[in-house]
PDB file of N, CA and C in Angstrom:
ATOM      1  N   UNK A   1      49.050  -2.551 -20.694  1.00  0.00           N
ATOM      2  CA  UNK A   1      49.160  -2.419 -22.126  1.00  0.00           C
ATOM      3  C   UNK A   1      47.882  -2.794 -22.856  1.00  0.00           C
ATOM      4  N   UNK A   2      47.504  -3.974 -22.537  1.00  0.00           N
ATOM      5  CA  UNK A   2      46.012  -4.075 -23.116  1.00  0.00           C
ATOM      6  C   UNK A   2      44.932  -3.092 -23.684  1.00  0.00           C
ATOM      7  N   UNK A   3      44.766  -2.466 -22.309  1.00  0.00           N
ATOM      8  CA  UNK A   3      43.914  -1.161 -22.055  1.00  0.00           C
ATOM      9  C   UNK A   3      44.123  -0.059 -23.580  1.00  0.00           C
ATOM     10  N   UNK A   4      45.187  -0.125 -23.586  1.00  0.00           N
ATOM     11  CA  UNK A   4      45.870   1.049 -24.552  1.00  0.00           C
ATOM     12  C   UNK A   4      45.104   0.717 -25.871  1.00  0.00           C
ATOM     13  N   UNK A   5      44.990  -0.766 -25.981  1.00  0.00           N
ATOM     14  CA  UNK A   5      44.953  -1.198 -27.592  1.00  0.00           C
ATOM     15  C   UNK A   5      43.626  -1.361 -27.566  1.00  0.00           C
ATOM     16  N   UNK A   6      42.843  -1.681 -26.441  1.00  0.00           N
ATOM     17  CA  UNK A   6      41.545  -1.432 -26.652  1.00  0.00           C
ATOM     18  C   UNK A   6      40.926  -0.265 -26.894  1.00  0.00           C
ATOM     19  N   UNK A   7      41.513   0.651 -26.480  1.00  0.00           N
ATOM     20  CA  UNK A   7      40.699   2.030 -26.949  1.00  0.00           C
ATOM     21  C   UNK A   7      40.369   2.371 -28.850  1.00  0.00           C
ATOM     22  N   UNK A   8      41.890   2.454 -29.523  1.00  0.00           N
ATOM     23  CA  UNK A   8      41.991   2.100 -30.861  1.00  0.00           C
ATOM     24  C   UNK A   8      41.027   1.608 -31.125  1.00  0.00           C
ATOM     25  N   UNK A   9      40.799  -0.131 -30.977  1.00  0.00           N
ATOM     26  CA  UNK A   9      40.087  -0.971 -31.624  1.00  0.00           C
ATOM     27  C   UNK A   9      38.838  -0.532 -31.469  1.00  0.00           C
ATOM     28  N   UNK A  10      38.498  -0.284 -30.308  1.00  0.00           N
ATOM     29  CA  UNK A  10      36.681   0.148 -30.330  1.00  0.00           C
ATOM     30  C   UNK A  10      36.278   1.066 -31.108  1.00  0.00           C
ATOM     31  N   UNK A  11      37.362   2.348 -30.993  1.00  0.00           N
ATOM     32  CA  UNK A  11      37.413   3.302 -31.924  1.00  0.00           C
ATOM     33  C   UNK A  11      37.345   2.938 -33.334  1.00  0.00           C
ATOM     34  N   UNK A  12      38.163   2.355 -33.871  1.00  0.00           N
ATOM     35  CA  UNK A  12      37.776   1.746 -35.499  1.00  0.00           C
ATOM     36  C   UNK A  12      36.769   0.827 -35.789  1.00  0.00           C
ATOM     37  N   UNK A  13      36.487  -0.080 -34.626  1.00  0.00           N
ATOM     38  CA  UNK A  13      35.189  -0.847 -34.416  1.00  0.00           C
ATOM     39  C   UNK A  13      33.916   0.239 -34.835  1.00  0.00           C
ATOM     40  N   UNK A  14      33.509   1.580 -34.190  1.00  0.00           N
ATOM     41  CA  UNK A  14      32.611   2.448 -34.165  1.00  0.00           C
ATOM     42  C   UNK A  14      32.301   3.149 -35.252  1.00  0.00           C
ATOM     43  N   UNK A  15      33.872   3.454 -35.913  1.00  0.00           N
ATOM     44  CA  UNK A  15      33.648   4.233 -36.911  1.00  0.00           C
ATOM     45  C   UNK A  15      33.778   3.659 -38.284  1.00  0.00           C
ATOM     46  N   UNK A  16      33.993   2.201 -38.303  1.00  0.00           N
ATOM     47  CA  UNK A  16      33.543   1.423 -39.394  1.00  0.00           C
ATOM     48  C   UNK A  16      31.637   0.859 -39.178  1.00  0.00           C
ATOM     49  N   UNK A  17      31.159   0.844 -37.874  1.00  0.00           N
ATOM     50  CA  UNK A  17      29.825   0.790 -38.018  1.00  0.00           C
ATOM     51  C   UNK A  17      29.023   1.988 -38.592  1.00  0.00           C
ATOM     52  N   UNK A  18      29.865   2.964 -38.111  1.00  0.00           N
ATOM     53  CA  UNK A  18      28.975   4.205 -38.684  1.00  0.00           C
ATOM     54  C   UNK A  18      29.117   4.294 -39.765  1.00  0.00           C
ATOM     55  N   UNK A  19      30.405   3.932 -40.540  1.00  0.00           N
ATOM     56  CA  UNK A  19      30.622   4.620 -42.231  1.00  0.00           C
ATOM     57  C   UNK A  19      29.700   3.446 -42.668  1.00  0.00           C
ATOM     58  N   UNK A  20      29.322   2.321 -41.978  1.00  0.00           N
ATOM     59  CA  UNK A  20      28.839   1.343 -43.125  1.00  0.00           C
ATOM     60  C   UNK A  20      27.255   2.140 -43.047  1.00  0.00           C
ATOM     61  N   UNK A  21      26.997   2.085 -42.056  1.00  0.00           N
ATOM     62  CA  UNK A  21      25.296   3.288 -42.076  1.00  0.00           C
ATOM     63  C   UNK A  21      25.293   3.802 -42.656  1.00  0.00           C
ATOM     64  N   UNK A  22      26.106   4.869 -43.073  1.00  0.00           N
ATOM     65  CA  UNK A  22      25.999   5.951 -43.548  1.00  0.00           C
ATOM     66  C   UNK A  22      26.097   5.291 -45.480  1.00  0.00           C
ATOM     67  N   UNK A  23      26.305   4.740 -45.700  1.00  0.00           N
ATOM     68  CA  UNK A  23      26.855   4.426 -46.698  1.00  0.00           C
ATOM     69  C   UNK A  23      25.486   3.106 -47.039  1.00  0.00           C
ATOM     70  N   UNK A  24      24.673   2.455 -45.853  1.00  0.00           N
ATOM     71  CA  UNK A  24      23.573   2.077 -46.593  1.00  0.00           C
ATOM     72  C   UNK A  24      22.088   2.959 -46.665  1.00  0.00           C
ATOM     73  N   UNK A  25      22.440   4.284 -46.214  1.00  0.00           N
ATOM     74  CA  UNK A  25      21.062   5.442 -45.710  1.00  0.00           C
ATOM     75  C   UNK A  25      21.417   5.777 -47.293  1.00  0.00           C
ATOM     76  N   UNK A  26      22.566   5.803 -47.572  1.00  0.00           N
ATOM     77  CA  UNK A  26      22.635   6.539 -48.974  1.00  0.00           C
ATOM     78  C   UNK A  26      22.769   6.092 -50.236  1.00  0.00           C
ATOM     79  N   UNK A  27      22.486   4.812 -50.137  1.00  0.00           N
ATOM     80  CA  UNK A  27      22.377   3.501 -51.531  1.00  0.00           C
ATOM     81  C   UNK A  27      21.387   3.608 -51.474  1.00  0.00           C
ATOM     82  N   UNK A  28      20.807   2.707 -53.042  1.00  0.00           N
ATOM     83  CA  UNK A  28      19.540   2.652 -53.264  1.00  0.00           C
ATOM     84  C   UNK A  28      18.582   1.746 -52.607  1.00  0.00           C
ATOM     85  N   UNK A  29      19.518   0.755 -51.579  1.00  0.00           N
ATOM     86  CA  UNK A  29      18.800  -0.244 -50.860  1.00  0.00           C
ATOM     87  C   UNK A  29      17.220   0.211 -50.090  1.00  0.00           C
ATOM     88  N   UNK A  30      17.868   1.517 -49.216  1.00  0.00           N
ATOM     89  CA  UNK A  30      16.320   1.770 -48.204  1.00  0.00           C
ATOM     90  C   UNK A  30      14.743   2.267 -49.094  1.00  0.00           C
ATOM     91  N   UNK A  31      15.764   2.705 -50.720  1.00  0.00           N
ATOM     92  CA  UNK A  31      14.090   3.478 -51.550  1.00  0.00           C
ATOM     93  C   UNK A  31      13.715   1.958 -52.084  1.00  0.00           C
ATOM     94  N   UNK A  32      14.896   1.234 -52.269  1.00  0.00           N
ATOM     95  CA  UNK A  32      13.938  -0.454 -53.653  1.00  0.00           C
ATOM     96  C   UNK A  32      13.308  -1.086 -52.232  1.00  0.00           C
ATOM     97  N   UNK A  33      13.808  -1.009 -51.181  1.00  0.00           N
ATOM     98  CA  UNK A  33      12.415  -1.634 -49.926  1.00  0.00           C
ATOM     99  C   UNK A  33      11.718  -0.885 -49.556  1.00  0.00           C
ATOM    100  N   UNK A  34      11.407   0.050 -50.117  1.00  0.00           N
ATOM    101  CA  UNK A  34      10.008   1.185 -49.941  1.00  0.00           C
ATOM    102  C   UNK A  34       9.182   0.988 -50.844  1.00  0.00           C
ATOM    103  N   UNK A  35       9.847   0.793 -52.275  1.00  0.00           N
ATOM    104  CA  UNK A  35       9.254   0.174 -54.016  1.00  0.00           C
ATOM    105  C   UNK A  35       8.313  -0.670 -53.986  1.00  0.00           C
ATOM    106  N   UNK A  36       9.487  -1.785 -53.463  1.00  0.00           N
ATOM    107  CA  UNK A  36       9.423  -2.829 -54.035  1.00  0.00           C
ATOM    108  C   UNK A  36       7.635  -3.703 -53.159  1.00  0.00           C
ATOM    109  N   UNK A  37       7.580  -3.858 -52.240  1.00  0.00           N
ATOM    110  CA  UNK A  37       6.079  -4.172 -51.917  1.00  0.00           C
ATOM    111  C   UNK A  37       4.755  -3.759 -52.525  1.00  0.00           C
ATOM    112  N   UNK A  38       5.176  -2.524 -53.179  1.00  0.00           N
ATOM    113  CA  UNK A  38       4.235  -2.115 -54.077  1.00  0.00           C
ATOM    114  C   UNK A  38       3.993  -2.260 -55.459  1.00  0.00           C
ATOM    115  N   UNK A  39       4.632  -2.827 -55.686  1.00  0.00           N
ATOM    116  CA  UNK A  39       4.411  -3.459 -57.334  1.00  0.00           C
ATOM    117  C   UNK A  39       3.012  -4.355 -57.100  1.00  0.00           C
ATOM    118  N   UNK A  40       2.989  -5.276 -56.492  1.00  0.00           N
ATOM    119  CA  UNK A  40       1.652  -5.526 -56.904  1.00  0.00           C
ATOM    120  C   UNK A  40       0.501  -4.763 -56.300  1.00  0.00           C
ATOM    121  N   UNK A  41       0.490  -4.394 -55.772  1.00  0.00           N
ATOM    122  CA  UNK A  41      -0.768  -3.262 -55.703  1.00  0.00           C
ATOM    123  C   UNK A  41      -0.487  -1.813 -56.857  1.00  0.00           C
ATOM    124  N   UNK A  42       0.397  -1.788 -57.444  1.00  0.00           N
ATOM    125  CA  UNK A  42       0.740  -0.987 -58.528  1.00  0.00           C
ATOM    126  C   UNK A  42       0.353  -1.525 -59.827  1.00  0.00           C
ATOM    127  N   UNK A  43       0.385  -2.892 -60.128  1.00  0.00           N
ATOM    128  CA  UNK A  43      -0.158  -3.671 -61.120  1.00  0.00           C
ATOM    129  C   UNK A  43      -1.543  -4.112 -61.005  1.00  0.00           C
ATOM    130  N   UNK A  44      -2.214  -3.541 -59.889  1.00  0.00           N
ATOM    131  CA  UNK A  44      -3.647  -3.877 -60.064  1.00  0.00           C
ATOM    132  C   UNK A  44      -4.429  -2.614 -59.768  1.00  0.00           C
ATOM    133  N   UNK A  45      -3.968  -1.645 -59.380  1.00  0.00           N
ATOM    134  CA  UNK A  45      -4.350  -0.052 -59.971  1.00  0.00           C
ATOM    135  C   UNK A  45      -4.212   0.204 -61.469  1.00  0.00           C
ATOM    136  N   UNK A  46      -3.090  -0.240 -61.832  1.00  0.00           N
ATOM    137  CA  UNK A  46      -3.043  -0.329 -63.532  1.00  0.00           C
ATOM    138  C   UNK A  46      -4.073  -1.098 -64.016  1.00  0.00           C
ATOM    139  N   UNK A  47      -4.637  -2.186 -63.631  1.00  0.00           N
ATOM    140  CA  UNK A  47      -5.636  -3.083 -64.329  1.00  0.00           C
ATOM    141  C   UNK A  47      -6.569  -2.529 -64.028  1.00  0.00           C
ATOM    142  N   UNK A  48      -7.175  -1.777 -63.180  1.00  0.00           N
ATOM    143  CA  UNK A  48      -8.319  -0.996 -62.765  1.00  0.00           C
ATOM    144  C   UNK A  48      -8.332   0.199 -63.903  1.00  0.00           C
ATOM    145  N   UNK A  49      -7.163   0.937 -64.020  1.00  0.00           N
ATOM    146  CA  UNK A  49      -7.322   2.085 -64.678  1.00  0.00           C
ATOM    147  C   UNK A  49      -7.509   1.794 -66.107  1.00  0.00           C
ATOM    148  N   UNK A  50      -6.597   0.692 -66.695  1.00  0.00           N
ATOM    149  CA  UNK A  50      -7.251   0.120 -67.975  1.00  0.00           C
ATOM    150  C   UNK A  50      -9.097  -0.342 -68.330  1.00  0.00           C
ATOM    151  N   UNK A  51      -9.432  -1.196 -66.632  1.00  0.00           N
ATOM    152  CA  UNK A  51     -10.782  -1.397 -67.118  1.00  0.00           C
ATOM    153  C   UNK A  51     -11.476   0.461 -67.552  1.00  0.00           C
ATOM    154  N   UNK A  52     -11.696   1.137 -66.505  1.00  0.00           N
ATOM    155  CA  UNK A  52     -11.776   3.115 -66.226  1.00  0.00           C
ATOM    156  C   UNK A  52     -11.706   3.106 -68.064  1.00  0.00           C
ATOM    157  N   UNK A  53     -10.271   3.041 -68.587  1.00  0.00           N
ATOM    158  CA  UNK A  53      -9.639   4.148 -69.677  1.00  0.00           C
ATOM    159  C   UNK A  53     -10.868   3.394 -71.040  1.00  0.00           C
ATOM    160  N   UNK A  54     -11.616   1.932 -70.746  1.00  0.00           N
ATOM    161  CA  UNK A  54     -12.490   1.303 -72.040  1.00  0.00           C
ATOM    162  C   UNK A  54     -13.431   2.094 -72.342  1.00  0.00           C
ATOM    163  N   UNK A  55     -14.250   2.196 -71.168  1.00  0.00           N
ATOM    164  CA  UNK A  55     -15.611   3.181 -71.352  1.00  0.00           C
ATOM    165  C   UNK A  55     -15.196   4.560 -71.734  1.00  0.00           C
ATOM    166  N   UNK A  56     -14.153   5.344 -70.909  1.00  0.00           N
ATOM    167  CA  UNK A  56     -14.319   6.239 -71.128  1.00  0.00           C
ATOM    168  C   UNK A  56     -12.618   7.572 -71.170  1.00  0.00           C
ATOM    169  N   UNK A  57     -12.302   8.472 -71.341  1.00  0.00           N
ATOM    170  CA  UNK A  57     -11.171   8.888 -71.225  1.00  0.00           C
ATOM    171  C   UNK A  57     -10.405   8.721 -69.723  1.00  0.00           C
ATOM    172  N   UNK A  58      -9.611   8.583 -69.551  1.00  0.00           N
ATOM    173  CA  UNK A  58      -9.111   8.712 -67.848  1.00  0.00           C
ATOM    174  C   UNK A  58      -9.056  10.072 -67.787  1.00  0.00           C
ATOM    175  N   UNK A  59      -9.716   9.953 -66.007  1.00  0.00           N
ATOM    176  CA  UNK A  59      -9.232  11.872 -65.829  1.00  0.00           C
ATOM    177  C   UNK A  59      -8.900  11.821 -63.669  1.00  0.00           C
ATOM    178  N   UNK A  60      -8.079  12.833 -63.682  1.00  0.00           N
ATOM    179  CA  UNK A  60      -7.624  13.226 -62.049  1.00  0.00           C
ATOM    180  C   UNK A  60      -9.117  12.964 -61.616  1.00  0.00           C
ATOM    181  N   UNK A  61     -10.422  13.050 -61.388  1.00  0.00           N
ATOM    182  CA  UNK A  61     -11.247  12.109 -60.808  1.00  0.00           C
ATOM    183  C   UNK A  61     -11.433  10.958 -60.720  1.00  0.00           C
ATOM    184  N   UNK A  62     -11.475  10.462 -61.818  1.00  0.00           N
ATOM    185  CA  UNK A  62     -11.471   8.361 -62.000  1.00  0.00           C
ATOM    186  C   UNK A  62     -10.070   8.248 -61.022  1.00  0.00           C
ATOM    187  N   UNK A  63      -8.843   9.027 -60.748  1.00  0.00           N
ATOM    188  CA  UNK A  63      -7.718   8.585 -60.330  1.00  0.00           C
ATOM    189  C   UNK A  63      -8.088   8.760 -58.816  1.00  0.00           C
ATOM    190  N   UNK A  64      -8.478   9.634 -58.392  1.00  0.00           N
ATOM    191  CA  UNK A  64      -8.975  10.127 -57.366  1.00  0.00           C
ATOM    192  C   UNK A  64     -10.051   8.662 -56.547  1.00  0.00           C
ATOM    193  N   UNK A  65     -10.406   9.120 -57.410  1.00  0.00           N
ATOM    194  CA  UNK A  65     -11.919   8.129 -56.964  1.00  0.00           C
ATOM    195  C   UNK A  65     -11.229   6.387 -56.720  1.00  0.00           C
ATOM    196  N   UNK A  66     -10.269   6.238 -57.883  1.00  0.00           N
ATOM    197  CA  UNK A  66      -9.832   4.636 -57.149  1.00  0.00           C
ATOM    198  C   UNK A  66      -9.112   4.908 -56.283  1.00  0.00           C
ATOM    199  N   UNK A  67      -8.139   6.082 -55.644  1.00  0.00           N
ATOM    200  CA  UNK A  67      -7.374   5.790 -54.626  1.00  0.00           C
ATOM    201  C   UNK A  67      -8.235   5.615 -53.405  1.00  0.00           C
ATOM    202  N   UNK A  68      -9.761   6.118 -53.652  1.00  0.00           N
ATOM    203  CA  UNK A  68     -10.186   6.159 -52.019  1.00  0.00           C
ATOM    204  C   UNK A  68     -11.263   4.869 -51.761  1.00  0.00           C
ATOM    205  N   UNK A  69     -10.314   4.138 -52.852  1.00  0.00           N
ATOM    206  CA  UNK A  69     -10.517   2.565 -52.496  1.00  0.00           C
ATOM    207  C   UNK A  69     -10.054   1.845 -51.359  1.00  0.00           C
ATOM    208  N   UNK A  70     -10.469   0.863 -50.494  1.00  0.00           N
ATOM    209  CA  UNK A  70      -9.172   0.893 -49.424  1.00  0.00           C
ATOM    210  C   UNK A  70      -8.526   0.385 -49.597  1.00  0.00           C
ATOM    211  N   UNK A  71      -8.399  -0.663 -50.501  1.00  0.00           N
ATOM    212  CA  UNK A  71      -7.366  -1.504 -51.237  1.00  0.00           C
ATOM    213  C   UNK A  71      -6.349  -0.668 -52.183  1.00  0.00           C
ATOM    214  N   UNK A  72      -6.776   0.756 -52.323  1.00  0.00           N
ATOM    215  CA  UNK A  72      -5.251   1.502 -52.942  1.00  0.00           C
ATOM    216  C   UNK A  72      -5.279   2.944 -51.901  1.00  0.00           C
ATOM    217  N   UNK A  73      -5.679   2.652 -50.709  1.00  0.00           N
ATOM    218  CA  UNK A  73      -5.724   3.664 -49.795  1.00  0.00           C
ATOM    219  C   UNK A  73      -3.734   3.811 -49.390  1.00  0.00           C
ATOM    220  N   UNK A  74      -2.985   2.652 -49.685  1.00  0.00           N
ATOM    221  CA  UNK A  74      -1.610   3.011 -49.552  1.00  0.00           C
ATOM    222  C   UNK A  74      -1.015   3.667 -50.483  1.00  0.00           C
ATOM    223  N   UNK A  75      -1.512   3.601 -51.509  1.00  0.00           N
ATOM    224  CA  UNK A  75      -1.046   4.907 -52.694  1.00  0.00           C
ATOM    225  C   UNK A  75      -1.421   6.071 -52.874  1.00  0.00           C
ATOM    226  N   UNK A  76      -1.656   6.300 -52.076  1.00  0.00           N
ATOM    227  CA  UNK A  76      -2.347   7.508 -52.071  1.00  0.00           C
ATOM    228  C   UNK A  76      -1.498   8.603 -51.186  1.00  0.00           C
ATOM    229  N   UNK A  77      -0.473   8.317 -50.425  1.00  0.00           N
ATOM    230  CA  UNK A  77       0.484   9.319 -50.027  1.00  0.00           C
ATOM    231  C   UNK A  77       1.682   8.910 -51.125  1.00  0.00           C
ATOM    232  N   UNK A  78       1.729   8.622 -51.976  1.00  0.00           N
ATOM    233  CA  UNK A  78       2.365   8.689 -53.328  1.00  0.00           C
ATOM    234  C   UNK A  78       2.202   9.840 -54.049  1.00  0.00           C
ATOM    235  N   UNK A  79       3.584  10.213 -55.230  1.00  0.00           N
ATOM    236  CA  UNK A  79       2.872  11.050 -56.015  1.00  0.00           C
ATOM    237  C   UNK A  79       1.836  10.556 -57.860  1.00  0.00           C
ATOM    238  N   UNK A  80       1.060  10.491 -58.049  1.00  0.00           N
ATOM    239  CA  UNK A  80       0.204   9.970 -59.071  1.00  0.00           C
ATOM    240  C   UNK A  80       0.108  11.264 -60.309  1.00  0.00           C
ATOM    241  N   UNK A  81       1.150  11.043 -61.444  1.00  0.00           N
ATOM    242  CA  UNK A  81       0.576  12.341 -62.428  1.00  0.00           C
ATOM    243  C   UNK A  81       0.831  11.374 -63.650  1.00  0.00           C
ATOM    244  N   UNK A  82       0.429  12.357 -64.653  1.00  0.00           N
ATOM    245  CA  UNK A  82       0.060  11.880 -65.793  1.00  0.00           C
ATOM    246  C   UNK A  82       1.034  12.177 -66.766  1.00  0.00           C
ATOM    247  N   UNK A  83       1.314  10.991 -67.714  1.00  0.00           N
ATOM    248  CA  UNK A  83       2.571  11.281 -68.151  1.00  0.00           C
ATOM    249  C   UNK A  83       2.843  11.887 -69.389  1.00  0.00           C
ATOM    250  N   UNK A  84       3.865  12.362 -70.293  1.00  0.00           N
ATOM    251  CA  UNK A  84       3.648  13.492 -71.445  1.00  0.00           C
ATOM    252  C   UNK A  84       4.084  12.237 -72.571  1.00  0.00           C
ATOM    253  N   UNK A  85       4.854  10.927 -72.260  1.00  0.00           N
ATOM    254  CA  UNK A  85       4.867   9.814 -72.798  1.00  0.00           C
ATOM    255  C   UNK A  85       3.248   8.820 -73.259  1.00  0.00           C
ATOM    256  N   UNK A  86       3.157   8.811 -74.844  1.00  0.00           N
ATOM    257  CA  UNK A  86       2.220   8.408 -74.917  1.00  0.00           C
ATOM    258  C   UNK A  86       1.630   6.746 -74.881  1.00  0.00           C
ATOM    259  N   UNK A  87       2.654   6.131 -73.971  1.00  0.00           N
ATOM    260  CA  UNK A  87       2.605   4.961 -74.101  1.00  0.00           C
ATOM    261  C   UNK A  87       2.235   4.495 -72.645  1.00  0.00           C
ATOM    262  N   UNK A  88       2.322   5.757 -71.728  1.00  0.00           N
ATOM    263  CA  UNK A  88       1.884   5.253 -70.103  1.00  0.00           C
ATOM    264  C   UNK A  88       1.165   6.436 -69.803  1.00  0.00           C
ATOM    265  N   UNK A  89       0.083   5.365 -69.233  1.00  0.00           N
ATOM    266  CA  UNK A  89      -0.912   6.498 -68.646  1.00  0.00           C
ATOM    267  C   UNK A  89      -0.904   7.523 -67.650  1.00  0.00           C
ATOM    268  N   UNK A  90       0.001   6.852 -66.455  1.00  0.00           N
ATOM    269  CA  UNK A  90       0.085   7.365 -65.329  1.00  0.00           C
ATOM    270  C   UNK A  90       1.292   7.089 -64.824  1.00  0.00           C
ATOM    271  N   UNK A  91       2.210   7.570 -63.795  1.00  0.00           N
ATOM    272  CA  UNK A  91       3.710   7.173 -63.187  1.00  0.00           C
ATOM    273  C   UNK A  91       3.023   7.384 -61.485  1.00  0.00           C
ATOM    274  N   UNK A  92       3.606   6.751 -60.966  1.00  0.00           N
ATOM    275  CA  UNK A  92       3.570   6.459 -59.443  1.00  0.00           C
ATOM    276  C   UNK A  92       4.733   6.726 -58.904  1.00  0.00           C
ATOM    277  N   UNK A  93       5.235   7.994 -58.333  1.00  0.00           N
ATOM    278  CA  UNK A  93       6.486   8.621 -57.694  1.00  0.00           C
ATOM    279  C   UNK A  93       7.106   8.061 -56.472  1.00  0.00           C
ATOM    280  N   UNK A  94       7.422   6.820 -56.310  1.00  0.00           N
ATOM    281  CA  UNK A  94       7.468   6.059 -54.793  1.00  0.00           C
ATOM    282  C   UNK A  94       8.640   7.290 -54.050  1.00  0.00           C
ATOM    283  N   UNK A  95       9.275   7.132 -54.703  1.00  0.00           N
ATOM    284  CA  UNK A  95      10.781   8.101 -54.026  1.00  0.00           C
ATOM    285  C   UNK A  95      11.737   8.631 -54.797  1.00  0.00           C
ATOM    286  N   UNK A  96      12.448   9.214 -54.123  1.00  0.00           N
ATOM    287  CA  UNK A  96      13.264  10.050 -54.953  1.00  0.00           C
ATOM    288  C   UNK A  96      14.358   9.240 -56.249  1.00  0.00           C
ATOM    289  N   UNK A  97      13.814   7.975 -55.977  1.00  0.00           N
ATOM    290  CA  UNK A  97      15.093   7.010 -56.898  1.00  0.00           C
ATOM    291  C   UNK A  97      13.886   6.115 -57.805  1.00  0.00           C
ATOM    292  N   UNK A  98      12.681   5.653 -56.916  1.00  0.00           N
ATOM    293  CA  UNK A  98      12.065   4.771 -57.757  1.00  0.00           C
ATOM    294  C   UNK A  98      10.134   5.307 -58.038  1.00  0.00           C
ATOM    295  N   UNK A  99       9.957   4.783 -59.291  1.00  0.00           N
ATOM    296  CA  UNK A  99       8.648   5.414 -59.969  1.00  0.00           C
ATOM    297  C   UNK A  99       8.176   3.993 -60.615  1.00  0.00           C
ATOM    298  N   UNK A 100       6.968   4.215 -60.542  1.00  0.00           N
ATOM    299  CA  UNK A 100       6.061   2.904 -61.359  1.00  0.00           C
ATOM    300  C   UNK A 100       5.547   3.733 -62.659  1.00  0.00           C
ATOM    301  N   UNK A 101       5.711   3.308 -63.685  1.00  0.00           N
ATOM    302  CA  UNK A 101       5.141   3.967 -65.284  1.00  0.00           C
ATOM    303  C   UNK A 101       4.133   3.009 -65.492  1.00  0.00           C
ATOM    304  N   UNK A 102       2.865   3.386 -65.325  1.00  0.00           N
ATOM    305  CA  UNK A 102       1.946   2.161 -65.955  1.00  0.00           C
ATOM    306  C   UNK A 102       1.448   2.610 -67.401  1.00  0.00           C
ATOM    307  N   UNK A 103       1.645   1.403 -67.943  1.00  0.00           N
ATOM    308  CA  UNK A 103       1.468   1.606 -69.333  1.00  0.00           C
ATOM    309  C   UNK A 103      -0.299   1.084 -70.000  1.00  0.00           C
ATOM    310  N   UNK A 104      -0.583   1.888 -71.024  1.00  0.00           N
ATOM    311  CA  UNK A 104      -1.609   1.514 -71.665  1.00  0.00           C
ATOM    312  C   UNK A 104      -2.405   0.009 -71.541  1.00  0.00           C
ATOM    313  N   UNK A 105      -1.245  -0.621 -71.244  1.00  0.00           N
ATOM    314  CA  UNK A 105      -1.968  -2.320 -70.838  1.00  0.00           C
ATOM    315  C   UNK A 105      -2.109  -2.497 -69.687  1.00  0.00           C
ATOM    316  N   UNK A 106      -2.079  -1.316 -69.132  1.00  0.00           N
ATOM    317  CA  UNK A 106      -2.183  -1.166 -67.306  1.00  0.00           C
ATOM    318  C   UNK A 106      -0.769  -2.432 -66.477  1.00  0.00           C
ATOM    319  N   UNK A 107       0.028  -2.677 -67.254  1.00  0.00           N
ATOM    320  CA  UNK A 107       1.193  -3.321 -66.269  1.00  0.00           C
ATOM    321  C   UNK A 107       1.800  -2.323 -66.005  1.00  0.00           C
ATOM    322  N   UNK A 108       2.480  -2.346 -64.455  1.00  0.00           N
ATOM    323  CA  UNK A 108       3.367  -1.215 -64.170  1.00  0.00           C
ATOM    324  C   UNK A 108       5.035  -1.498 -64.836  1.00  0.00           C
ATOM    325  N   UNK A 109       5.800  -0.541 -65.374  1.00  0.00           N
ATOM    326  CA  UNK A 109       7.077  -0.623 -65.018  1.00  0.00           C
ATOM    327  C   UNK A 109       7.987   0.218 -64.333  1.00  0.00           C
ATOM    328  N   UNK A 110       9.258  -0.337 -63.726  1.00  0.00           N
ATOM    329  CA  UNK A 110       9.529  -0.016 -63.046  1.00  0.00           C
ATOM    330  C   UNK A 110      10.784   1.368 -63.395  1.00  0.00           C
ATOM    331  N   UNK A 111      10.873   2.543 -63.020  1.00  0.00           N
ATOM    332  CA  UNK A 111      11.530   3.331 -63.685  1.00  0.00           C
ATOM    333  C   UNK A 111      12.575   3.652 -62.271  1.00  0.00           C
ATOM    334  N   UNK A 112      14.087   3.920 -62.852  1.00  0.00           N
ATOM    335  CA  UNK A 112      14.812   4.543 -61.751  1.00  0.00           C
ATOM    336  C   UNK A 112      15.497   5.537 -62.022  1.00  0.00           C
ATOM    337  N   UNK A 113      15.757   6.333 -61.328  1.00  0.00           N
ATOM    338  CA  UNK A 113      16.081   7.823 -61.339  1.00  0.00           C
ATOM    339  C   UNK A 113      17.429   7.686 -61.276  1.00  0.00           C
TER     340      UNK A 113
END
């Protein structure tokens, strides 16, 4: 008899491990630990692009040109565009849920989809 009831149990054992997987692949948990390490190297690309925006207008070269810094060489398989909001200069596309908006004072914030 044992035997019998073990099969069941492993069985619901398995398929409560899987629904819980499946169910953290598809929360926002795995994109805010993709984000989230990058805020501060997101807040000091912003302070860079503020010093850039004093002298002179920002443009897709000055953006260019700091990513192939090696200190923002990890942002750089990011997406980086420019925003139609006139209060942030630039947005940083981490993933499909989370974006950095850096604003005119070059602090990033954090935007979610």
């Amino acid at each position: 008899m044992k035997v019998h009831i073990a099969w069941p149990a492993v069985f619901i054992l398995a398929s409560v491990v899987l629904l819980a997987a499946l169910i953290y692949q598809t929360s926002w948990a795995p994109d805010y630990a993709e984000a989230e390490p990058l805020f501060p190297m997101a807040a000091e690309f912003g302070q860079e692009l503020v010093k850039i925006r004093k002298d002179k207008e920002l443009s897709p070269a000055d953006i260019r040109t700091l990513l192939d810094a090696e200190k923002f060489q990890t942002l750089r398989s990011y997406g980086i565009v420019f925003s139609h909001d006139p209060g942030v200069l630039v947005s940083i596309r981490v993933n499909r849920r989370f974006s950095f908006n850096i604003g005119k004072d070059g602090h990033p914030q954090w935007e979610k989809r």
